[in-house]
C-alpha atoms as a PDB file:
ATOM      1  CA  UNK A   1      94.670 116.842  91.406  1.00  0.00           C
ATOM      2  CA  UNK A   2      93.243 119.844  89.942  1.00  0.00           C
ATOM      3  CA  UNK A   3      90.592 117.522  88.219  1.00  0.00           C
ATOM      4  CA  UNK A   4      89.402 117.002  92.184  1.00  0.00           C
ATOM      5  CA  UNK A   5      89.142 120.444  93.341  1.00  0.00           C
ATOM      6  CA  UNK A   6      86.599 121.860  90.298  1.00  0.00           C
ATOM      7  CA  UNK A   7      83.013 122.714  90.713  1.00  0.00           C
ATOM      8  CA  UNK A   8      81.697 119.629  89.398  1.00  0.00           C
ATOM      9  CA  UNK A   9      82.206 117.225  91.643  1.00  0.00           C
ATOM     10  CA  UNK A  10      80.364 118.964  95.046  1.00  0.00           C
ATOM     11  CA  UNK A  11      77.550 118.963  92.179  1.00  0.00           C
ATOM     12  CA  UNK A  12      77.934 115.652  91.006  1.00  0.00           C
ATOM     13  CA  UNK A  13      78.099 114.896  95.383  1.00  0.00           C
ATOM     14  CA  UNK A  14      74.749 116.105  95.955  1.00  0.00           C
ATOM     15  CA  UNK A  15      73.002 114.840  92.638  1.00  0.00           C
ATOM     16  CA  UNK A  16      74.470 111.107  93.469  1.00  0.00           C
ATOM     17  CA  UNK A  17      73.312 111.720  97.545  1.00  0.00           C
ATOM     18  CA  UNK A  18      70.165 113.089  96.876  1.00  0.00           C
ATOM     19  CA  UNK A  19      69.370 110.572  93.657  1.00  0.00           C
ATOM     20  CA  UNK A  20      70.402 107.350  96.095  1.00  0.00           C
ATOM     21  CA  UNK A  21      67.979 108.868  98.886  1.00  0.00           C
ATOM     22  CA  UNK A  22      64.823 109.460  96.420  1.00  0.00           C
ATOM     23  CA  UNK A  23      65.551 106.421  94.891  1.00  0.00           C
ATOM     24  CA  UNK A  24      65.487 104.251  98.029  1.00  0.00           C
ATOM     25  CA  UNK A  25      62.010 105.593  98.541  1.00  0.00           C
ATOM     26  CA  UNK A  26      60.781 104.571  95.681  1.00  0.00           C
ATOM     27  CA  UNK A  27      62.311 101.495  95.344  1.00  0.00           C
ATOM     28  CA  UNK A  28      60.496 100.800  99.632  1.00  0.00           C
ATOM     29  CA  UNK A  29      57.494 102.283  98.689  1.00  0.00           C
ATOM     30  CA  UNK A  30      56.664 100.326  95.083  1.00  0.00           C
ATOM     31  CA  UNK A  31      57.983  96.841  97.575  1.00  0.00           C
ATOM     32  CA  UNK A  32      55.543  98.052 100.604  1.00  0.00           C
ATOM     33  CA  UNK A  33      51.910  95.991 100.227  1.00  0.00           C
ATOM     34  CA  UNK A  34      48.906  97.333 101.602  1.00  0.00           C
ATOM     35  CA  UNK A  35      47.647  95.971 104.666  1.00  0.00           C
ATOM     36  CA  UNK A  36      44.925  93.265 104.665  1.00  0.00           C
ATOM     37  CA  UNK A  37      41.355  93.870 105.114  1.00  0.00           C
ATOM     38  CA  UNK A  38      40.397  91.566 107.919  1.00  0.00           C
ATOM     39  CA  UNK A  39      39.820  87.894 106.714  1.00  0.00           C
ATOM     40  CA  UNK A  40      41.669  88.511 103.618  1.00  0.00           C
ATOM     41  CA  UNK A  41      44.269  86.271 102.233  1.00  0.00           C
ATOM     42  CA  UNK A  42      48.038  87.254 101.115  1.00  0.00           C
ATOM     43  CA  UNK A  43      49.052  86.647  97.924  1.00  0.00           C
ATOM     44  CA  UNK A  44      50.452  83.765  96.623  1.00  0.00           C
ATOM     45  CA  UNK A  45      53.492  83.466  94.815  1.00  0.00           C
ATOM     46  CA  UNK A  46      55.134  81.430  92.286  1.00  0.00           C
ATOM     47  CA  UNK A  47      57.559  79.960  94.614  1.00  0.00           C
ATOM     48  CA  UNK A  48      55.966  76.335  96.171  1.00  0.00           C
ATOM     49  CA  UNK A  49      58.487  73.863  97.583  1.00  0.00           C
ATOM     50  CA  UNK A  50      58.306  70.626  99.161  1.00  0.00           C
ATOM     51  CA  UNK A  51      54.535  70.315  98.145  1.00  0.00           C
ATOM     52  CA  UNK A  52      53.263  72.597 100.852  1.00  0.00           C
ATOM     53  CA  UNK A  53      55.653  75.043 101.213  1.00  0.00           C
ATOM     54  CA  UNK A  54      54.514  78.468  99.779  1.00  0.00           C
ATOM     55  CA  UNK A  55      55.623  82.260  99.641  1.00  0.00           C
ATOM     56  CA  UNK A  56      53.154  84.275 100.623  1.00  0.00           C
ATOM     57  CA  UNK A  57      53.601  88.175  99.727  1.00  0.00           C
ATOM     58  CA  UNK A  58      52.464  89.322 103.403  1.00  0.00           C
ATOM     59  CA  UNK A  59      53.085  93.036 104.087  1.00  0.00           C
ATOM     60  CA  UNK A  60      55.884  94.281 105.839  1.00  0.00           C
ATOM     61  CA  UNK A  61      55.494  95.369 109.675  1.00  0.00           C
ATOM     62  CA  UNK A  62      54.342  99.043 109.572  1.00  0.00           C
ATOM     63  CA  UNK A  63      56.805  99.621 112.470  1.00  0.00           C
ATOM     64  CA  UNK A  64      59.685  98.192 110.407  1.00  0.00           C
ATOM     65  CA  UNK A  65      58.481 100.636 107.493  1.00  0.00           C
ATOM     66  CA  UNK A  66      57.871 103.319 109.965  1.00  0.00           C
ATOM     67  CA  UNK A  67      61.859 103.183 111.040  1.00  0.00           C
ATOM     68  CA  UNK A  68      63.306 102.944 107.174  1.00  0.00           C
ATOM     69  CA  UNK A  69      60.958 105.982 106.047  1.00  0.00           C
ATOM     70  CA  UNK A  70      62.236 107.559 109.084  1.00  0.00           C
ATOM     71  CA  UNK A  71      65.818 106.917 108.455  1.00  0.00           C
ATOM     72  CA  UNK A  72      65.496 108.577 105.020  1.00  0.00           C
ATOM     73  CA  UNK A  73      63.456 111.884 106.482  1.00  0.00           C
ATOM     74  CA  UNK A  74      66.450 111.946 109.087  1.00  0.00           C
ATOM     75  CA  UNK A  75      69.069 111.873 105.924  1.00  0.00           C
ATOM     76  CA  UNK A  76      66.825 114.725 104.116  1.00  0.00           C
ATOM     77  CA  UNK A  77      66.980 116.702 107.965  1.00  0.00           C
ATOM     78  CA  UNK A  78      70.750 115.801 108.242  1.00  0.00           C
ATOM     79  CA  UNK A  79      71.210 117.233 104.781  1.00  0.00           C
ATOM     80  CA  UNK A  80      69.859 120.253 105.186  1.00  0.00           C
ATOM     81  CA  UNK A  81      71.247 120.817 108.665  1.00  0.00           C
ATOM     82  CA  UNK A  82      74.722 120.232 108.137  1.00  0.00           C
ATOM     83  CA  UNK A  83      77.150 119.860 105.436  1.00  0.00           C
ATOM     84  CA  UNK A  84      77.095 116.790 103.411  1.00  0.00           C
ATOM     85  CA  UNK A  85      76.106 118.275  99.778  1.00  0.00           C
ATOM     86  CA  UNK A  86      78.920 118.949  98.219  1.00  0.00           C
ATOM     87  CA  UNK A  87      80.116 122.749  98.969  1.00  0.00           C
ATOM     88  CA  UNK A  88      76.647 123.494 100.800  1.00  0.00           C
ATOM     89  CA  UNK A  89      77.678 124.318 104.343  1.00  0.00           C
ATOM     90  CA  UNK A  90      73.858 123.665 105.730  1.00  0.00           C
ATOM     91  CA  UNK A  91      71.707 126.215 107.637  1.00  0.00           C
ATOM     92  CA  UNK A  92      73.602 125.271 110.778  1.00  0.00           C
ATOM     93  CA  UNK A  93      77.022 126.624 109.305  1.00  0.00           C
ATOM     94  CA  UNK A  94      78.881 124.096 111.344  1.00  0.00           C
ATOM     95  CA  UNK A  95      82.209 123.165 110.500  1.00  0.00           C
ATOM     96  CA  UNK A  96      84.882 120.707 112.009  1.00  0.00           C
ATOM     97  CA  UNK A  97      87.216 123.386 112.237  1.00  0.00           C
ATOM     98  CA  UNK A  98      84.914 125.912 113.821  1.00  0.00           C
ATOM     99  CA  UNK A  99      84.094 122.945 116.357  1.00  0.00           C
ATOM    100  CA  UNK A 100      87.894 122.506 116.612  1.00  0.00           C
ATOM    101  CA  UNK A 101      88.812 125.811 117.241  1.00  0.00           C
ATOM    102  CA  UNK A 102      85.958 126.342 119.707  1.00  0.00           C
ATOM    103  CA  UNK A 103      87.424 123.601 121.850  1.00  0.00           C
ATOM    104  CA  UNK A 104      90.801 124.833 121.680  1.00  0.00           C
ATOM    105  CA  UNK A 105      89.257 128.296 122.998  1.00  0.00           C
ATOM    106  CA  UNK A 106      87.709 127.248 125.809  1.00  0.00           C
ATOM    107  CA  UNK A 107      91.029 124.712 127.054  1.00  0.00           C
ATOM    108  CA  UNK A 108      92.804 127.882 126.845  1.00  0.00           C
ATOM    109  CA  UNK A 109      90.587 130.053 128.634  1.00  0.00           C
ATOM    110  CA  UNK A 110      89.790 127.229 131.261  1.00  0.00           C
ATOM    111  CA  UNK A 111      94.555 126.649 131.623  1.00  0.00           C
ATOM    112  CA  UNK A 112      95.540 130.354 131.147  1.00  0.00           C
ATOM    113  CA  UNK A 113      95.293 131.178 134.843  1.00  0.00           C
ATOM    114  CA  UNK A 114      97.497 127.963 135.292  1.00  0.00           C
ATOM    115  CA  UNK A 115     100.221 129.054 132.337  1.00  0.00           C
ATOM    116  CA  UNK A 116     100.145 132.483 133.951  1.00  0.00           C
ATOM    117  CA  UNK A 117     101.185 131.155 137.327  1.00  0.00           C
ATOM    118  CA  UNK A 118     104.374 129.109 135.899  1.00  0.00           C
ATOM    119  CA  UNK A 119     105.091 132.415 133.246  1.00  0.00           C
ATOM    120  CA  UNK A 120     106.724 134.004 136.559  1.00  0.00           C
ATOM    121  CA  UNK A 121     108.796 131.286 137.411  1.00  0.00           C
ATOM    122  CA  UNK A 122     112.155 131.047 135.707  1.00  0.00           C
ATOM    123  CA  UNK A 123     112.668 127.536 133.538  1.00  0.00           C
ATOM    124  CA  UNK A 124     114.673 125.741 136.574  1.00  0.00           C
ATOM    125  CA  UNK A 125     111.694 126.607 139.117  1.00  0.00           C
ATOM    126  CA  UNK A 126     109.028 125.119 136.527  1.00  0.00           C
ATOM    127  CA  UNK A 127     111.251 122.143 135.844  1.00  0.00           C
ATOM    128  CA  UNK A 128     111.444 121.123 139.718  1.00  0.00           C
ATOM    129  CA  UNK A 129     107.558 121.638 140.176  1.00  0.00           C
ATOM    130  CA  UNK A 130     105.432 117.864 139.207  1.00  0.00           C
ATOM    131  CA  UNK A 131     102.593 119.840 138.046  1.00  0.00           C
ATOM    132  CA  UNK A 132     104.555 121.839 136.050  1.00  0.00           C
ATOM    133  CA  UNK A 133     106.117 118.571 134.978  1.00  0.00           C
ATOM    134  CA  UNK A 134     102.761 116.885 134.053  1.00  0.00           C
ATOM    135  CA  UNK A 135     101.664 119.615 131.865  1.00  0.00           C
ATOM    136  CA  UNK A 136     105.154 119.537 130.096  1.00  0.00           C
ATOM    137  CA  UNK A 137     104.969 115.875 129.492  1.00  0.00           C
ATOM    138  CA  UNK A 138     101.482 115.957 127.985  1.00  0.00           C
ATOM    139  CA  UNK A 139     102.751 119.158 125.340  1.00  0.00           C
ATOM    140  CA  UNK A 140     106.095 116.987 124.621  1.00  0.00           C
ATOM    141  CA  UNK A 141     103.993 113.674 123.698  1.00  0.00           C
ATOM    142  CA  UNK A 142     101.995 115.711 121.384  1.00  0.00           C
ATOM    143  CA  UNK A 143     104.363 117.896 119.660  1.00  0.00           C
ATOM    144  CA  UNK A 144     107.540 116.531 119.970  1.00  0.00           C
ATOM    145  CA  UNK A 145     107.325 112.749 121.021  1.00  0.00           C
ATOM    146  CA  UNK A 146     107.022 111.780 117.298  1.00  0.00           C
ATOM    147  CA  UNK A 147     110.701 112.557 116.712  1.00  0.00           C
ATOM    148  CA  UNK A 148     112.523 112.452 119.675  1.00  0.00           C
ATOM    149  CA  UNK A 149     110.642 109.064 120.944  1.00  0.00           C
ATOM    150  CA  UNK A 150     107.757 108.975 123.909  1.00  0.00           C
ATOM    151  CA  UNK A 151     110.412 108.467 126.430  1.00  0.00           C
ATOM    152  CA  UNK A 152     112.796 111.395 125.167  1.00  0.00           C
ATOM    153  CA  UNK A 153     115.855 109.100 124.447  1.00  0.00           C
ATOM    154  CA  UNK A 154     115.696 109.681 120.294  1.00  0.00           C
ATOM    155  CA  UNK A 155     116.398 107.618 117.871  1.00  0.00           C
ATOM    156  CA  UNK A 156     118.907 107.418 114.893  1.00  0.00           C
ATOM    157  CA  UNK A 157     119.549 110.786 113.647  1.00  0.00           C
ATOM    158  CA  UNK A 158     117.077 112.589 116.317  1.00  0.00           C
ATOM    159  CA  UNK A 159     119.032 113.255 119.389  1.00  0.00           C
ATOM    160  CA  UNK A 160     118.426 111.750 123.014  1.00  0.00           C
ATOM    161  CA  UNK A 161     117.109 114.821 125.289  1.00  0.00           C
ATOM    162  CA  UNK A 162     117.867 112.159 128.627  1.00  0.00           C
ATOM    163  CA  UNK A 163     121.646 112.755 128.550  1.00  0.00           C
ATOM    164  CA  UNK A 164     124.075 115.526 129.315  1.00  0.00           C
ATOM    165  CA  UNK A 165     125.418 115.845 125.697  1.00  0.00           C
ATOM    166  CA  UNK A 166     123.611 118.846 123.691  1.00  0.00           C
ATOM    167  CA  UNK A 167     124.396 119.722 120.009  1.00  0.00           C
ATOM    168  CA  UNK A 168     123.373 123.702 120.484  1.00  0.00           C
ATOM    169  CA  UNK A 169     123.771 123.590 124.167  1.00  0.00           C
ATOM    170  CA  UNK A 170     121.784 122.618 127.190  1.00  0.00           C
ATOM    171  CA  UNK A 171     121.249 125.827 129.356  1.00  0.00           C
ATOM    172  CA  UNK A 172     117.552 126.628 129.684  1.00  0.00           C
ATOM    173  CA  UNK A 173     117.479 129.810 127.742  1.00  0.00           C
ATOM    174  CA  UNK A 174     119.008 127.563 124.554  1.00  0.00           C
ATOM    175  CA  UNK A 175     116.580 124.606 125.195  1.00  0.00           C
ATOM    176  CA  UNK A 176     114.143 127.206 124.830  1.00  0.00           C
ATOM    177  CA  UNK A 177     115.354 128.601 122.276  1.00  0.00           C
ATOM    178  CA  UNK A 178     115.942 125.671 119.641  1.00  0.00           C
ATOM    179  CA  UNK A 179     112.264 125.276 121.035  1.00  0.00           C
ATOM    180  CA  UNK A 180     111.191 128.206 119.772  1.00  0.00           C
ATOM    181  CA  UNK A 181     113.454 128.842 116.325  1.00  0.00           C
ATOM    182  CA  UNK A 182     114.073 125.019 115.355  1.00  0.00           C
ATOM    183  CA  UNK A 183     117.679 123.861 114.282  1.00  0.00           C
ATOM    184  CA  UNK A 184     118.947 123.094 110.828  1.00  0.00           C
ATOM    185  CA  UNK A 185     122.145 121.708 111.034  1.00  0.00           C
ATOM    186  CA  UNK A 186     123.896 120.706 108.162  1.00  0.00           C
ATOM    187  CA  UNK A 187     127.255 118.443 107.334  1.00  0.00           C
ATOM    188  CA  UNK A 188     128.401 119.128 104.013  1.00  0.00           C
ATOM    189  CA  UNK A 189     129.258 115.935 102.137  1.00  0.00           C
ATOM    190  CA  UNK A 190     133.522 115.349 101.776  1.00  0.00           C
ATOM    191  CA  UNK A 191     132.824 112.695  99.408  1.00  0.00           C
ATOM    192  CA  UNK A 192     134.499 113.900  96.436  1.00  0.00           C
ATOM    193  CA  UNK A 193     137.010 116.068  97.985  1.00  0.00           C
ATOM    194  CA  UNK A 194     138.356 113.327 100.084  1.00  0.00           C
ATOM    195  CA  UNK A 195     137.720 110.159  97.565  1.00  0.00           C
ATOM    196  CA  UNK A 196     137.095 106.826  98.863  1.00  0.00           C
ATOM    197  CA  UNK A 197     140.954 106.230 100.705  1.00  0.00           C
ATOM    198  CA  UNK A 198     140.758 110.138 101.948  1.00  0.00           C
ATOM    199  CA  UNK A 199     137.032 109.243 103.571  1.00  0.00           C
ATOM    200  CA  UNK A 200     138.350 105.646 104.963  1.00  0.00           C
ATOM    201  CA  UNK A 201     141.551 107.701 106.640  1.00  0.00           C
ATOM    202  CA  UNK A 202     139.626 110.503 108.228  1.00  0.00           C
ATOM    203  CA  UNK A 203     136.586 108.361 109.455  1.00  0.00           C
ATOM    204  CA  UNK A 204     139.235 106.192 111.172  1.00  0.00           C
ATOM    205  CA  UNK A 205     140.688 109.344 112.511  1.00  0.00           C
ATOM    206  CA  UNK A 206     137.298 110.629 113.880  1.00  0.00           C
ATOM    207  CA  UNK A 207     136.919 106.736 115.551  1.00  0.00           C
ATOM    208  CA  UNK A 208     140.561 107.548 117.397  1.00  0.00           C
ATOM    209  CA  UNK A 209     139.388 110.981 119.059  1.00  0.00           C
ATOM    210  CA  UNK A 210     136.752 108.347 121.129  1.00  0.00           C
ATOM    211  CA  UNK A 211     139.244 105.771 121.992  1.00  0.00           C
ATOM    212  CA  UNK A 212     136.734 103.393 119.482  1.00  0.00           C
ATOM    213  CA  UNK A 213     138.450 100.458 117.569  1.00  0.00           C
ATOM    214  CA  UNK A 214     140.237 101.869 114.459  1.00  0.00           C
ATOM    215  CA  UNK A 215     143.355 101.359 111.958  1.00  0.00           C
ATOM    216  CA  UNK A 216     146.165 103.076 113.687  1.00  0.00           C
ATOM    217  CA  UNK A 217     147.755 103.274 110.046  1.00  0.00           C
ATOM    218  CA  UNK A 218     144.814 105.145 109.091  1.00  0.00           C
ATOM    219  CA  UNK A 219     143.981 107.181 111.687  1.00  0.00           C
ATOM    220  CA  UNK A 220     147.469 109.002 111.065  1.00  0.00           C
ATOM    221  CA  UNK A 221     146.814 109.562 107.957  1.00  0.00           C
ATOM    222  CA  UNK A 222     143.685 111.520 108.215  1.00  0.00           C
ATOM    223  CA  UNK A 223     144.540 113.637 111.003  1.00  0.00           C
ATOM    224  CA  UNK A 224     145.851 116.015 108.556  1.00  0.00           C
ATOM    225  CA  UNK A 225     143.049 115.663 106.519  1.00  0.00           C
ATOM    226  CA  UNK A 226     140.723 116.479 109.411  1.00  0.00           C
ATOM    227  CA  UNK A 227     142.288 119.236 110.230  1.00  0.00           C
ATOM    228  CA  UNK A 228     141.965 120.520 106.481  1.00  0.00           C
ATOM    229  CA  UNK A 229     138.396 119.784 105.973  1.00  0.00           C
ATOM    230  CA  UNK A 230     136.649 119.059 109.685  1.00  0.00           C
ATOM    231  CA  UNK A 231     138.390 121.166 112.395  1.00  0.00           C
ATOM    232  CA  UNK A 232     136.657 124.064 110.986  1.00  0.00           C
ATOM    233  CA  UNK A 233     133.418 123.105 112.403  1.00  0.00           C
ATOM    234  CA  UNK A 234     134.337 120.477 114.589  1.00  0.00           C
ATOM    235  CA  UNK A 235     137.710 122.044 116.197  1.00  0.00           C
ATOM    236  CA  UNK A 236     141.069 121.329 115.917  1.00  0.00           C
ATOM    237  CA  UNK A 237     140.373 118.647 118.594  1.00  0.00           C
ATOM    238  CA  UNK A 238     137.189 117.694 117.416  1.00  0.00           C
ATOM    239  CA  UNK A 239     135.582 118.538 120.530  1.00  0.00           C
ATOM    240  CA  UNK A 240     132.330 120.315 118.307  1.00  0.00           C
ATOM    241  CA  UNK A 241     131.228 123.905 118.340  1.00  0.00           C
ATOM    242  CA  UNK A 242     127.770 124.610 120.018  1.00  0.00           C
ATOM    243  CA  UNK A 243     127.348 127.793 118.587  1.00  0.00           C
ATOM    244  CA  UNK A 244     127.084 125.961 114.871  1.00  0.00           C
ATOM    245  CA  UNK A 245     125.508 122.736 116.498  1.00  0.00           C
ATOM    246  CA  UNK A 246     128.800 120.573 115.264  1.00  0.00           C
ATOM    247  CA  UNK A 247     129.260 117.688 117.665  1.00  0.00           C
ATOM    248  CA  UNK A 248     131.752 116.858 119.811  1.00  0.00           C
ATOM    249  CA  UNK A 249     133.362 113.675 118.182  1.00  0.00           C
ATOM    250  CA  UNK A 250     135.114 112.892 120.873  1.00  0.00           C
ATOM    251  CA  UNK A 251     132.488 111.207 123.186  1.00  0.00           C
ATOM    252  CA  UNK A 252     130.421 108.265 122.947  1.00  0.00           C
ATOM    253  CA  UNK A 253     127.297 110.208 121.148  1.00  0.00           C
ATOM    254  CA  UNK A 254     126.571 109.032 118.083  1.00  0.00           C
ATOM    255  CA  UNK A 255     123.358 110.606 116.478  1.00  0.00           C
ATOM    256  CA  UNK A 256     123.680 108.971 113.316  1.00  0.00           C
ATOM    257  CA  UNK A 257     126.275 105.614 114.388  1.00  0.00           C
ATOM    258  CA  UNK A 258     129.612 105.451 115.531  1.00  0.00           C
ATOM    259  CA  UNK A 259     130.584 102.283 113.625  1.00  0.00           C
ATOM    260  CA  UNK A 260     132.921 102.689 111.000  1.00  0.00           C
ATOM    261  CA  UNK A 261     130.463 102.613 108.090  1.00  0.00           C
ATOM    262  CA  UNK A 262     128.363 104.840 109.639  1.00  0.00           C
ATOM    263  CA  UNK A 263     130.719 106.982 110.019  1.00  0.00           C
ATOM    264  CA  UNK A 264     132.472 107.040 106.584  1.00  0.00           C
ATOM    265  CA  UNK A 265     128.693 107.363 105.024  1.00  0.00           C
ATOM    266  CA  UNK A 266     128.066 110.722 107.355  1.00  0.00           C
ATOM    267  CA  UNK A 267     131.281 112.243 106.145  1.00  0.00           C
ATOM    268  CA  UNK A 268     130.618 110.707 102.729  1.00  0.00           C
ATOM    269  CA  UNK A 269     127.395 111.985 102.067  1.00  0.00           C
ATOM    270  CA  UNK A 270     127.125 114.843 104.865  1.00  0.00           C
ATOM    271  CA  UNK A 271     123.779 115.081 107.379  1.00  0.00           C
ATOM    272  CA  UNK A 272     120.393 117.589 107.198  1.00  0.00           C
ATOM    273  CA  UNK A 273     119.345 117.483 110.119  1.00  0.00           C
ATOM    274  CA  UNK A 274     116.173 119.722 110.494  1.00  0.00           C
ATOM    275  CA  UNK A 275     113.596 120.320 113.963  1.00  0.00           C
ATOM    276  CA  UNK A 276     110.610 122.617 112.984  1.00  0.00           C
ATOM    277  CA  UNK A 277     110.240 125.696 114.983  1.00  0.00           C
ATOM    278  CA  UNK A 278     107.193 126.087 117.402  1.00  0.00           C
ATOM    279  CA  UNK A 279     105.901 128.584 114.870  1.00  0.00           C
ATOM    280  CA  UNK A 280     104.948 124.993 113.107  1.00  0.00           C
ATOM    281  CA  UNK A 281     103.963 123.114 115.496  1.00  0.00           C
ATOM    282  CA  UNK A 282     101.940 125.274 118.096  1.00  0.00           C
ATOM    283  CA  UNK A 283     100.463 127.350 115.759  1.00  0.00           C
ATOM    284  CA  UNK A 284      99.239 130.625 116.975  1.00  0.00           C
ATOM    285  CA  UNK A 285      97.379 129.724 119.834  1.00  0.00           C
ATOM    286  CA  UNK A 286      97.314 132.105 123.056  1.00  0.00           C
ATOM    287  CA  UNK A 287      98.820 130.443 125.564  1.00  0.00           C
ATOM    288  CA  UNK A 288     101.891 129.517 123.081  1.00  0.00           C
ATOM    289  CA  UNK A 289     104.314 131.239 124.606  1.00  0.00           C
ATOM    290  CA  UNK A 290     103.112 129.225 127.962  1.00  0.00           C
ATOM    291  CA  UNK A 291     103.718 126.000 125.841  1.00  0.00           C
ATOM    292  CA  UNK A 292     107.130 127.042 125.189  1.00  0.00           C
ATOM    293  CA  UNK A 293     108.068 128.252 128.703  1.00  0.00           C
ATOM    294  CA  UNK A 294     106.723 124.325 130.026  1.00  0.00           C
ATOM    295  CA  UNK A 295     108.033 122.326 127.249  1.00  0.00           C
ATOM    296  CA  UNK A 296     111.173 123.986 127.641  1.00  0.00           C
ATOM    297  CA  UNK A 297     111.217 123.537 131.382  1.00  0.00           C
ATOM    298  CA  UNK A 298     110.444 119.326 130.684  1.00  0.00           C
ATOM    299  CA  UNK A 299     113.345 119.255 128.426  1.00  0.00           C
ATOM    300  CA  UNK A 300     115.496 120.532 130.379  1.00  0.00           C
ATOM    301  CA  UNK A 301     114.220 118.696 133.614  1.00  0.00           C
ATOM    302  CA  UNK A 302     114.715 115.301 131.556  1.00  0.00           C
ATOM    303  CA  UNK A 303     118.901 115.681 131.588  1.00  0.00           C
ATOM    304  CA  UNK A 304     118.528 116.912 135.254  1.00  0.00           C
ATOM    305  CA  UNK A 305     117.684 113.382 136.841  1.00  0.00           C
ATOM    306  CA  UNK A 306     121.242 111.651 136.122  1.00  0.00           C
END
């Protein structure tokens, strides 16, 4: 890549642009005939068919010429205006990003009054008001829909924000808060330690604590082995520990599958589960603590409807 990124090719840009424009001229202008004196004949070509069919080399319309010599004086304009020779930034000095972040200014400017107003109100307050609720839904399909799905319910291995069931918790201060910091949760993978019967036993075990359709046989035989290896995280009755984002196995949430295979590949191979922090995804913008305080208040207004 570094090949790309050397100061040749910006030259080697402009020399091809510049070269393709020049030569266009010339190629129009040694094609363009003079106009006919009055009474004077166009030139005949080679080209006769069908005994009195003939090509005549009449000039082209001046107004047709008029509009490609202008469309080559607006590329040379264009040029020198704004960027489009290589590393030349033209006399303009306009930029995409200074456009973008000109536009993100004045949105900000024009909603800060609004953020400031919903700032005072604690997370339930904001979650209850439909404005409030509008602006949340807009910040969630840009920043967060990609994961977590358009309507909020997730998708395998990102977790459904409609429910009651929350890996880290579901108050509003921790909404906000995995918001604001991102989660990184991580299953170690038993694999080895366990072997193929150990992994069979336990995932059978971990099928029991939901009432799901399992091998009795095995099930006993991996509580002990969940209780060696799983209850640390999980709990001795696999009920899941919020403050390490461990989940409760003994509901019908399944984040990455409840069937059996799914469930042997998860303690298998262990989980990384990872949701960027707002410092990622908002950026730096002013109003981002605003963003935080209404996206948290959506979130949490999403498991408040059932």
């Amino acid at each position: 890549m570094s090949d790309f990124t050397s100061g040749f090719w910006p030259i080697y840009i402009s020399v091809i642009t510049l070269v393709s424009i020049i030569g266009t001229w010339v190629f129009v202008k040694s094609h363009t005939t003079r106009k006919l004196a009055p009474g004077e004949k166009a030139e005949l070509m080679e080209h006769t068919w069908d005994g009195d069919l003939q090509d005549l080399n009449n000039p082209l319309p001046r107004w047709w010429l008029g509009l490609f010599y202008g469309t080559l004086a607006f590329a040379l304009i264009y040029l020198v205006l704004w960027p489009g020779l290589g590393t030349f930034k033209g006399v303009l000095g306009w930029t995409s990003l200074g456009e973008y972040e000109a536009e993100v200014k004045a949105a900000e400017a024009k909603f800060q009054p609004v953020y400031a107003g919903f700032m005072k109100q604690d997370i339930a307050s904001v979650a209850a008001n439909p404005e409030a609720r509008a602006i949340g839904k807009n910040l969630f399909l840009t920043y967060c829909s990609q994961c977590h799905g358009s309507d909020a319910a997730g998708a395998t291995g990102f977790p459904n924000l409609t429910d009651h069931d929350w890996l880290y918790g579901g108050d509003p201060d921790t909404i906000k808060a995995s918001i604001t910091d991102g989660r990184a949760g991580v299953m170690p993978a038993l694999g080895e330690a366990l072997g193929p019967q150990g992994t069979k036993e336990v995932a059978n075990y971990v099928l029991s604590l939901s009432g799901r359709k399992h091998d009795a046989a095995l099930a006993a035989a991996g509580r002990q082995k969940f209780a060696d290896n799983c209850a640390a995280c999980h709990g001795a009755d696999g009920t899941g520990m919020a403050a390490m984002g461990a989940p409760n196995l003994t509901d019908k949430v399944w984040l990455y599958g409840g069937s059996e295979a799914a469930i042997i590949e998860t303690i298998a191979k262990g989980r990384n589960g990872v949701m960027p922090g707002a410092a990622q995804t908002l950026g730096t913008t002013s109003n981002k603590d605003a963003k935080l305080h209404l996206l948290a208040a959506y979130v949490y207004g999403l498991s408040q409807k059932k």
